[in-house]
N, C-alpha and C. Protein backbone atom coordinates (compact mmCIF):
# COMPACT_ATOMS: atom_id res chain seq x y z
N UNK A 1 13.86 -37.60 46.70
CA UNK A 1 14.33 -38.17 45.44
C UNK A 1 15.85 -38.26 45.52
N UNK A 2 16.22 -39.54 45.45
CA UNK A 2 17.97 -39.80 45.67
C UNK A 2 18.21 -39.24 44.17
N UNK A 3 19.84 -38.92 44.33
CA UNK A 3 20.86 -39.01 43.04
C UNK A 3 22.14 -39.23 43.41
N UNK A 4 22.21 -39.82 42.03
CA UNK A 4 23.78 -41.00 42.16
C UNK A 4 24.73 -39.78 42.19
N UNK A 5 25.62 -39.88 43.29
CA UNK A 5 26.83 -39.02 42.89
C UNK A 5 28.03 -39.96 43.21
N UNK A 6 29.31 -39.93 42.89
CA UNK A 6 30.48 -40.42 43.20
C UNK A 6 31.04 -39.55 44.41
N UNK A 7 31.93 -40.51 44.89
CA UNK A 7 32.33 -40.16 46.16
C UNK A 7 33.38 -38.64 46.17
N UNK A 8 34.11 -38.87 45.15
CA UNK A 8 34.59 -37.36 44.53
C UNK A 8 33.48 -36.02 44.68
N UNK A 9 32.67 -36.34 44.15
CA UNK A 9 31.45 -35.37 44.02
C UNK A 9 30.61 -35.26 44.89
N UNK A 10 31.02 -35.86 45.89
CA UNK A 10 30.19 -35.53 47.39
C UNK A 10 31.09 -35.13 47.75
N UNK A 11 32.49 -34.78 47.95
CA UNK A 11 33.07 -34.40 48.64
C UNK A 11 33.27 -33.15 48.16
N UNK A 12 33.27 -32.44 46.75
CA UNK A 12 33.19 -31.78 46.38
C UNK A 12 32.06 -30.50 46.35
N UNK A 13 30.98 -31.14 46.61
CA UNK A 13 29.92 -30.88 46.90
C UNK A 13 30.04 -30.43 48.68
N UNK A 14 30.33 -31.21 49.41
CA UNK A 14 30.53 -30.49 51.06
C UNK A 14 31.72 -29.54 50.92
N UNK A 15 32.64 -29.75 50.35
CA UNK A 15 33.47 -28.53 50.41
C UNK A 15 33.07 -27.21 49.75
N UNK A 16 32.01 -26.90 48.75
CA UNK A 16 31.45 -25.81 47.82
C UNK A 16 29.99 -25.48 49.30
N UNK A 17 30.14 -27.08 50.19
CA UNK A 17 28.83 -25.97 50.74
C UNK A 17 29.77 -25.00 51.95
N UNK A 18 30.36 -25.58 52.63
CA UNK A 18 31.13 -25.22 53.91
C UNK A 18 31.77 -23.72 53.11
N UNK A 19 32.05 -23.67 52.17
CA UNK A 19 32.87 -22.24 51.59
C UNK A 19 31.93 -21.44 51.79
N UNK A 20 30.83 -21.76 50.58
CA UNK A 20 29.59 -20.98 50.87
C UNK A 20 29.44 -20.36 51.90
N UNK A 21 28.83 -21.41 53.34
CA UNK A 21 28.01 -20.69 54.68
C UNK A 21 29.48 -20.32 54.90
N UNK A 22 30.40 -20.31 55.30
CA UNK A 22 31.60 -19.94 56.01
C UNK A 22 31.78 -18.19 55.06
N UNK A 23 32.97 -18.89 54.37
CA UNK A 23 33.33 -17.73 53.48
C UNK A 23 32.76 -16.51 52.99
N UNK A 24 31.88 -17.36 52.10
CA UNK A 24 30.98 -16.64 51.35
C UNK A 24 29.82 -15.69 51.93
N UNK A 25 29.31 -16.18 53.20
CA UNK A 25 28.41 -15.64 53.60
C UNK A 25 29.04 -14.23 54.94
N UNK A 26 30.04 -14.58 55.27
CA UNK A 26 31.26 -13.51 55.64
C UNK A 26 30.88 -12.32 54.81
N UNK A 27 31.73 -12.13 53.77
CA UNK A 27 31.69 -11.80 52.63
C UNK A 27 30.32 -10.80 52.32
N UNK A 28 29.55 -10.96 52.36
CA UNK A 28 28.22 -10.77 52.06
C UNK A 28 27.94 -9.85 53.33
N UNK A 29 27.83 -10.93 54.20
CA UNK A 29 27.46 -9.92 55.28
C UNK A 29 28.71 -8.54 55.32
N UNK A 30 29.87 -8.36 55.46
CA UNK A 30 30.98 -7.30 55.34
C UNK A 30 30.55 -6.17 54.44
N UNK A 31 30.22 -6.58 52.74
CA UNK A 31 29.66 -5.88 51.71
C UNK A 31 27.81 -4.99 52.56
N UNK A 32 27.34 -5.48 53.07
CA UNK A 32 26.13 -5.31 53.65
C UNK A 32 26.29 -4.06 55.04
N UNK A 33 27.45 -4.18 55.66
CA UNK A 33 27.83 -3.45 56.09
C UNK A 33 28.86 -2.28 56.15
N UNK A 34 29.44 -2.49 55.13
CA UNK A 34 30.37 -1.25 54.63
C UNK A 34 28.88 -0.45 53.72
N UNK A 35 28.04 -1.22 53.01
CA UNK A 35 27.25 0.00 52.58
C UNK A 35 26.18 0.24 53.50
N UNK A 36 25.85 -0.43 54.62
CA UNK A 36 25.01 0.63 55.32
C UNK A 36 25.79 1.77 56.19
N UNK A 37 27.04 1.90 56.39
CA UNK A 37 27.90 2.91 56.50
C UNK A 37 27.66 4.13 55.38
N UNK A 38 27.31 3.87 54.42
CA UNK A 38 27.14 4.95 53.55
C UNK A 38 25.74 5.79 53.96
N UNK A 39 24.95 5.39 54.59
CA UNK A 39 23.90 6.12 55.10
C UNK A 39 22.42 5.90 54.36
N UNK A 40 21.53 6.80 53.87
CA UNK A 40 20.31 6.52 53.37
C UNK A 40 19.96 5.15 52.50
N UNK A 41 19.46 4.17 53.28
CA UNK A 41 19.46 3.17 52.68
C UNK A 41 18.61 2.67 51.59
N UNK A 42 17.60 3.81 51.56
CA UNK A 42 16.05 3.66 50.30
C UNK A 42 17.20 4.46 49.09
N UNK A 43 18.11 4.88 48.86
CA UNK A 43 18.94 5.29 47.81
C UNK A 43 20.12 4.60 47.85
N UNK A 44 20.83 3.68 48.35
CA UNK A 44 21.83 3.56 48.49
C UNK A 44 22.07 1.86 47.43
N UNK A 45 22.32 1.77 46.54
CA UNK A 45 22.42 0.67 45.03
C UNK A 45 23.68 -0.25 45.84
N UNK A 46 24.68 0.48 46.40
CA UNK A 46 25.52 -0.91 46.96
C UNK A 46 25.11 -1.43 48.23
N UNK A 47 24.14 -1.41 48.92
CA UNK A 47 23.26 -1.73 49.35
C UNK A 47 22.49 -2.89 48.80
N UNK A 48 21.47 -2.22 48.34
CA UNK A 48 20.58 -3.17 47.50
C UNK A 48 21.26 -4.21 46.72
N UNK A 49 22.76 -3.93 46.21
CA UNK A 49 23.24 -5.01 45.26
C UNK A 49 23.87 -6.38 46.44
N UNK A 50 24.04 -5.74 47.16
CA UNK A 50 24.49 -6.79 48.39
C UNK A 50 23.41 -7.76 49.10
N UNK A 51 22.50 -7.11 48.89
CA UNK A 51 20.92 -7.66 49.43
C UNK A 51 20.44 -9.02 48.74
N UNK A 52 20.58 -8.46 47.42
CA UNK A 52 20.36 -9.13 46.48
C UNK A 52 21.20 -10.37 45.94
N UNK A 53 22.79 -9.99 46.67
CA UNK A 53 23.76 -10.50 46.15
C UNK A 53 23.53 -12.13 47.07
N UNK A 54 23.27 -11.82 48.28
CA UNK A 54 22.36 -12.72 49.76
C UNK A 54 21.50 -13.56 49.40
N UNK A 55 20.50 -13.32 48.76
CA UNK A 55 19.57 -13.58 48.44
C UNK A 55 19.84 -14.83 47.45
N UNK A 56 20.99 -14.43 46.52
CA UNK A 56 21.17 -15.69 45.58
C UNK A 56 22.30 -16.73 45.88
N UNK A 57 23.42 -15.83 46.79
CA UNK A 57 23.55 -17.02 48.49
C UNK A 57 23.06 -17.71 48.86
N UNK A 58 22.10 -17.48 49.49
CA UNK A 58 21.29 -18.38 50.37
C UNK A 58 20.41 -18.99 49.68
N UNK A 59 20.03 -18.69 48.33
CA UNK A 59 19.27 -19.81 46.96
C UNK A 59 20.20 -20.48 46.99
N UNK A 60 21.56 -20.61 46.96
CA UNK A 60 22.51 -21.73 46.61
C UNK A 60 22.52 -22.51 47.57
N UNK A 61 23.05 -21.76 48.69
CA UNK A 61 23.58 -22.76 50.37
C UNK A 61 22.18 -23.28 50.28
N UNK A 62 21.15 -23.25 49.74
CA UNK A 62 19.52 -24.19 50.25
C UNK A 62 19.43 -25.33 49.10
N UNK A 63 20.30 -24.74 48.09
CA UNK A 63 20.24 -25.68 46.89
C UNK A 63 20.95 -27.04 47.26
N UNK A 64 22.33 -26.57 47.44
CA UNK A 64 23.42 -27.48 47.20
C UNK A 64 23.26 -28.49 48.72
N UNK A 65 22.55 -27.79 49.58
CA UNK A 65 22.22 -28.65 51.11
C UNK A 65 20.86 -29.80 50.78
N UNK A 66 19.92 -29.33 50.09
CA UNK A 66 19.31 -30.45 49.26
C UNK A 66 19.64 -31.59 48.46
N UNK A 67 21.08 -30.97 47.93
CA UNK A 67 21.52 -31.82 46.89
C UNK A 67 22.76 -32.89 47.95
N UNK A 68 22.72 -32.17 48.70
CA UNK A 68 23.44 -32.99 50.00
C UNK A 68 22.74 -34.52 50.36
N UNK A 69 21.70 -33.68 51.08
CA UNK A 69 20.49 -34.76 51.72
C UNK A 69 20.04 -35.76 50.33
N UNK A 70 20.03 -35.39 49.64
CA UNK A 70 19.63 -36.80 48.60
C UNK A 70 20.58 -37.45 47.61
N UNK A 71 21.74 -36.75 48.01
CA UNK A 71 23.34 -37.37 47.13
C UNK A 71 23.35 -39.48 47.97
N UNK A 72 23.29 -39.95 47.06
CA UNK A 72 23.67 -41.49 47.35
C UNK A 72 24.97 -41.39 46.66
N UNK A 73 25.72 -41.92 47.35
CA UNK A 73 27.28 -42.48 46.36
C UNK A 73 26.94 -43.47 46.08
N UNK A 74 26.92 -44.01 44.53
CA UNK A 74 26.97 -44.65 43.86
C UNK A 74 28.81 -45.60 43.69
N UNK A 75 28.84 -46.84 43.88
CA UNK A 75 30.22 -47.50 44.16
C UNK A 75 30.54 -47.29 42.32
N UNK A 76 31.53 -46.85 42.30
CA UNK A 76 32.00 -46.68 40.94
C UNK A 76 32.83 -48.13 40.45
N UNK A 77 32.23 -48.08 39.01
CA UNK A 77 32.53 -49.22 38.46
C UNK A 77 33.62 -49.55 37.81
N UNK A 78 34.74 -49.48 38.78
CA UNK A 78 36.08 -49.28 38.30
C UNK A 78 37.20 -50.23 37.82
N UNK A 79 36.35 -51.74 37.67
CA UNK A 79 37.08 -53.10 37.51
C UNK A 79 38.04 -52.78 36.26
N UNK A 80 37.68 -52.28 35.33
CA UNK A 80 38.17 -52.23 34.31
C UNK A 80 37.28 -52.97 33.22
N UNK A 81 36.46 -54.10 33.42
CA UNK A 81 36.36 -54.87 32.50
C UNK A 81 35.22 -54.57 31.62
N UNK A 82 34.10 -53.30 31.95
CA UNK A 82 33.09 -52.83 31.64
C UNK A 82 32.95 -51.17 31.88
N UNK A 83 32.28 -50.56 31.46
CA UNK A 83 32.11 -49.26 31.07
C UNK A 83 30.94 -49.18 32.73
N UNK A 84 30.83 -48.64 33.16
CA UNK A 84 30.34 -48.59 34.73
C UNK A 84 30.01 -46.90 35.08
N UNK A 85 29.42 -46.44 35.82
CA UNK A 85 29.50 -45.71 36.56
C UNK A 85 30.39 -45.40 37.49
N UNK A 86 31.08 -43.57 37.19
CA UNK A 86 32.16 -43.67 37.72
C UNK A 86 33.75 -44.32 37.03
N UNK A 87 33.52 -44.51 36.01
CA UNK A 87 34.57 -45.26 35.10
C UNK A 87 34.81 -44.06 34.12
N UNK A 88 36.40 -44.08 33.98
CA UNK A 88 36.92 -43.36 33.17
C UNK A 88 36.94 -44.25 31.42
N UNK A 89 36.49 -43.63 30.47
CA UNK A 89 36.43 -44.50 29.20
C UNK A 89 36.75 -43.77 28.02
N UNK A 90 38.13 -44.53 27.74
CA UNK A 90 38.81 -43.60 26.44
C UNK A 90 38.02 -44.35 24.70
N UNK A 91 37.69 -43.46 24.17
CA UNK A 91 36.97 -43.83 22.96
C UNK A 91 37.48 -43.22 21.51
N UNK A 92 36.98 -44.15 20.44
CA UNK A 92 37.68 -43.24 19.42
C UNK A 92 35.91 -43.13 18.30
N UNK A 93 35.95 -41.86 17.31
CA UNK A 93 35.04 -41.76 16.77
C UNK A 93 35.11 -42.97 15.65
N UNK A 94 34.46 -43.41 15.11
CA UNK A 94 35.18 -44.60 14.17
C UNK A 94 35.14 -43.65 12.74
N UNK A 95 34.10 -42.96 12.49
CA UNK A 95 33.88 -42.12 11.02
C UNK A 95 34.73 -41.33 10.93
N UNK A 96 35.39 -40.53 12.41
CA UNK A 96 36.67 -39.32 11.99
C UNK A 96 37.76 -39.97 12.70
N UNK A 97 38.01 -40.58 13.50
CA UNK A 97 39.02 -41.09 14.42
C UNK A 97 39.78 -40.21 15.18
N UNK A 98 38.35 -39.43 15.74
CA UNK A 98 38.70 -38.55 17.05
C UNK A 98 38.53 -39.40 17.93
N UNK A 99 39.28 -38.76 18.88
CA UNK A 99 39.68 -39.51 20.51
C UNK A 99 38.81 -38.38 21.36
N UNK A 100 38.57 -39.17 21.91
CA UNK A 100 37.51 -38.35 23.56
C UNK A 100 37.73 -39.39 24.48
N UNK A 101 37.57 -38.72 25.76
CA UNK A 101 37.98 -40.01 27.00
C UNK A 101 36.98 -38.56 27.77
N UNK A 102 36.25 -39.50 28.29
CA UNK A 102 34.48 -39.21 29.57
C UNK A 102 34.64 -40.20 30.93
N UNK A 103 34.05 -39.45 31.41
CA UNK A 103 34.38 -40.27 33.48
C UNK A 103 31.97 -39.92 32.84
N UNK A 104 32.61 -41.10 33.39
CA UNK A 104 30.65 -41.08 34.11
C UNK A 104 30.42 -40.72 35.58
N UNK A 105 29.30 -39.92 35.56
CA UNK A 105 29.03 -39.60 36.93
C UNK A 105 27.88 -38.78 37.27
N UNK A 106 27.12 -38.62 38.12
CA UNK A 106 26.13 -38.22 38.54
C UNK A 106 25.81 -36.85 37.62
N UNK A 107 24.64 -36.77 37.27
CA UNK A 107 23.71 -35.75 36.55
C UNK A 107 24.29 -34.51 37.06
N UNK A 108 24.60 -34.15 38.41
CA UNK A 108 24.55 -33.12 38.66
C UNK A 108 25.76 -32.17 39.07
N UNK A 109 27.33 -33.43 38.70
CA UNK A 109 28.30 -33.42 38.60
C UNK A 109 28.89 -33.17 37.12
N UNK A 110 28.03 -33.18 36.07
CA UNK A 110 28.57 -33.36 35.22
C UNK A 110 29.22 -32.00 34.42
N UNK A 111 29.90 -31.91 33.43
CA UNK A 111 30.62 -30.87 33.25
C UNK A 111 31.03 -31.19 31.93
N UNK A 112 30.62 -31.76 31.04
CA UNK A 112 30.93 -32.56 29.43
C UNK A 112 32.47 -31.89 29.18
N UNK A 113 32.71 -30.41 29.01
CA UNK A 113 33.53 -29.27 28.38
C UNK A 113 34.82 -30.13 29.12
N UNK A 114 34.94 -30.69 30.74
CA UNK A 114 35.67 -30.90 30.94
C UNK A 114 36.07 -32.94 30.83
N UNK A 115 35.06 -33.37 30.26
CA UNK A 115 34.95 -34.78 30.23
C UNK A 115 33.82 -35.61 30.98
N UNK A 116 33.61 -34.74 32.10
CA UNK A 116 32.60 -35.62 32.72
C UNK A 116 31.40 -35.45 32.59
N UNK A 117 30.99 -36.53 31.62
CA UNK A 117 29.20 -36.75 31.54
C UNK A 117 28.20 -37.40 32.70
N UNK A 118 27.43 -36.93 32.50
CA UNK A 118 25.89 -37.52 32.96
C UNK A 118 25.88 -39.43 32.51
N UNK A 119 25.70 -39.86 33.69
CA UNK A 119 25.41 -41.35 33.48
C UNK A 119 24.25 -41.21 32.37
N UNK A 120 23.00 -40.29 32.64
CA UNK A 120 21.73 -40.45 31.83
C UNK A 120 21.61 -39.68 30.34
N UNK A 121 23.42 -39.34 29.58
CA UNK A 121 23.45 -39.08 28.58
C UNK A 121 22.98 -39.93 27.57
N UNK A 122 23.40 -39.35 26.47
CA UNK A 122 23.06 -40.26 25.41
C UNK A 122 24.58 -40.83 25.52
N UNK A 123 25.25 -40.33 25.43
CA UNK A 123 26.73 -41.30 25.06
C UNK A 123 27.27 -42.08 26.26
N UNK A 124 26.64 -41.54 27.44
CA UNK A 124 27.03 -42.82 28.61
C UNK A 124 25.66 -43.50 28.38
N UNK A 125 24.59 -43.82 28.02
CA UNK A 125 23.85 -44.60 28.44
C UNK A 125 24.25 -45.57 27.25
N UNK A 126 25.02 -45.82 26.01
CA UNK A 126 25.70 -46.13 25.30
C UNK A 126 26.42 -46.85 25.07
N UNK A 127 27.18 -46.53 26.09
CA UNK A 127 28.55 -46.71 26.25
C UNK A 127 28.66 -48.05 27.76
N UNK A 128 27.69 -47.16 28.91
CA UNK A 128 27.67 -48.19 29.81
C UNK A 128 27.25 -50.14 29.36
N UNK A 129 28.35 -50.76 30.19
CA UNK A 129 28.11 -52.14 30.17
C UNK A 129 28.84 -52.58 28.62
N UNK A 130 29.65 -52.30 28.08
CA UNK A 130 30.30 -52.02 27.13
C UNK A 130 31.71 -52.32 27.26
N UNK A 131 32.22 -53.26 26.52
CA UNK A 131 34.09 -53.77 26.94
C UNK A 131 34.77 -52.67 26.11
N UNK A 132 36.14 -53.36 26.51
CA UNK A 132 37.06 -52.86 25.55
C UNK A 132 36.74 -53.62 24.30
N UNK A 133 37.01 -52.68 22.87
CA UNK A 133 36.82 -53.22 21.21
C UNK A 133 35.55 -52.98 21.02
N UNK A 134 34.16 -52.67 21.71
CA UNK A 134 33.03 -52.80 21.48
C UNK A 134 32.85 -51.47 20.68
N UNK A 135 32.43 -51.71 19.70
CA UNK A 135 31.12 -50.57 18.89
C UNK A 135 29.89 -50.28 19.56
N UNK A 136 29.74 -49.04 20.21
CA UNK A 136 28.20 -48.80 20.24
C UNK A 136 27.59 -47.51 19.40
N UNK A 137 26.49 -47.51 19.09
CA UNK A 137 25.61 -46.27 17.76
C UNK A 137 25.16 -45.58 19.17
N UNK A 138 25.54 -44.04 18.82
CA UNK A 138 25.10 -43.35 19.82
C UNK A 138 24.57 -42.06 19.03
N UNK A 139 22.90 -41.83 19.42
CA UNK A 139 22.21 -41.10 18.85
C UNK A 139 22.51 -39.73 19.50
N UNK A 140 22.57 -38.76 18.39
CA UNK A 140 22.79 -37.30 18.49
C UNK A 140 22.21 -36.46 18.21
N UNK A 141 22.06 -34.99 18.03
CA UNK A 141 21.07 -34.31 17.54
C UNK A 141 22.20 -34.36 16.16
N UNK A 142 23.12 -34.60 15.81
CA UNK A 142 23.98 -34.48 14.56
C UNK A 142 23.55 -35.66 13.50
N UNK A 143 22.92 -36.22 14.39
CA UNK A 143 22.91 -37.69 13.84
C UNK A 143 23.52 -39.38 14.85
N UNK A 144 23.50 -40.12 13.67
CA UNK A 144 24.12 -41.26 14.82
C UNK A 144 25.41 -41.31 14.57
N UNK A 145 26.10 -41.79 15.59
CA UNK A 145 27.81 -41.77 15.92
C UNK A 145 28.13 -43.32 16.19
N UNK A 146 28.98 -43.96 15.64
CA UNK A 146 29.97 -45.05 15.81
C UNK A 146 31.04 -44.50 17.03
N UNK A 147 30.97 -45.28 18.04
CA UNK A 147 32.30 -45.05 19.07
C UNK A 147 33.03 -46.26 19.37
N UNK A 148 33.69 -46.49 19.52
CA UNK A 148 35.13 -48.07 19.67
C UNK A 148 35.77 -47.50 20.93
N UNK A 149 35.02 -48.36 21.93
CA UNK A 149 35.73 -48.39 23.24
C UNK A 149 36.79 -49.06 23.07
N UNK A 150 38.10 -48.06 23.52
CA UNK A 150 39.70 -48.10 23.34
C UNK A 150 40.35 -48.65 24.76
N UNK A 151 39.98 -47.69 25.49
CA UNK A 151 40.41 -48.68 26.95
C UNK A 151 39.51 -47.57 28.24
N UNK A 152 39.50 -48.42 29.23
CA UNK A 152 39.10 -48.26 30.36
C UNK A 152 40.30 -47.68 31.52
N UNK A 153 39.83 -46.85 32.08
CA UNK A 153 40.53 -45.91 33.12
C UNK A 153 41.60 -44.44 32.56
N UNK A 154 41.90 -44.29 33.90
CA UNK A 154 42.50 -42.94 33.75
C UNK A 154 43.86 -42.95 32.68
C-alpha cells in the first residue's frame, strides 16, 4: 500500500531511520551491557529496562523501514495558482478573522500543532484545488468553518 509523502519527508524519514539503526541502536546495545556488568540477570530491572527499551527500537527501525518501502513522493503542487499537495496556504477564518497558514502533506508527516496537515484532512481536502479569494465550508467537530484563501506559499 503506497503513501504520498513529499520529498522533505522522505528525506526526513531516511535520516530518523539511519539515526535509529546507527545511533540509537549503539546506545541500546552499551545500556545492555553496562547492566549485564551488574551481574544476576533474573533480578537485575536495568537490564530488563534496556531489553525492553530494544524491543520498542526495533518496533520502530521495522516501522519507519516499511514506511520507507511504500513512501511515493508525491510532486508538490507548488505553482502558486491552486491549493495542491505540498503547498504552503495562508488562510483567514472569515467568522473570527484568525489567520492560520498549513503546508499539505502526507498522512504520516503530518504534525497540525506545527502547521502541517494531512492531505486527507478535513481542512486540506477543502481547501485543495482552491485559488487565491476562494471561500471554502470546512466541516468540524465544532461545527462548519468559512476559510478565505489569502495567498499561496511560504
Amino acid at each position: 500500500m503506497s503513501e504520498q509523502i513529499t520529498a522533505q519527508g522522505l528525506q526526513e524519514l531516511r535520516a530518523e531511520l539511519a539515526r535509529l539503526e546507527g545511533e540509537g541502536r549503539r546506545q541500546i546495545a552499551a545500556r545492555i551491557q553496562a547492566a549485564r556488568e551488574l551481574g544476576d540477570l533474573s533480578e537485575n530491572a536495568e537490564y530488563h529496562v534496556a531489553k525492553e527499551d530494544q524491543a520498542h527500537l526495533e518496533t520502530r527501525i521495522a516501522r519507519l523501514a516499511e514506511r520507507l518501502r511504500n513512501a511515493v513522493v508525491a510532486d508538490a503542487d507548488t505553482s502558486g495558482d491552486r491549493v495542491g499537495f505540498g503547498a504552503t496556504v495562508h488562510v483567514v477564518d472569515v467568522a473570527t478573522g484568525r489567520e492560520a497558514a498549513y503546508t499539505i502533506v502526507g498522512a504520516t508527516e503530518a504534525e497540525p500543532s506545527t502547521g502541517r496537515i494531512s492531505a486527507g484532512s478535513p481542512v486540506a481536502r477543502a481547501l485543495i484545488g482552491h485559488a487565491r479569494g476562494d471561500v471554502v465550508t470546512v466541516e468540524t467537530p465544532g461545527g462548519k468553518r468559512k476559510l478565505r484563501v489569502e495567498r499561496l506559499g511560504g
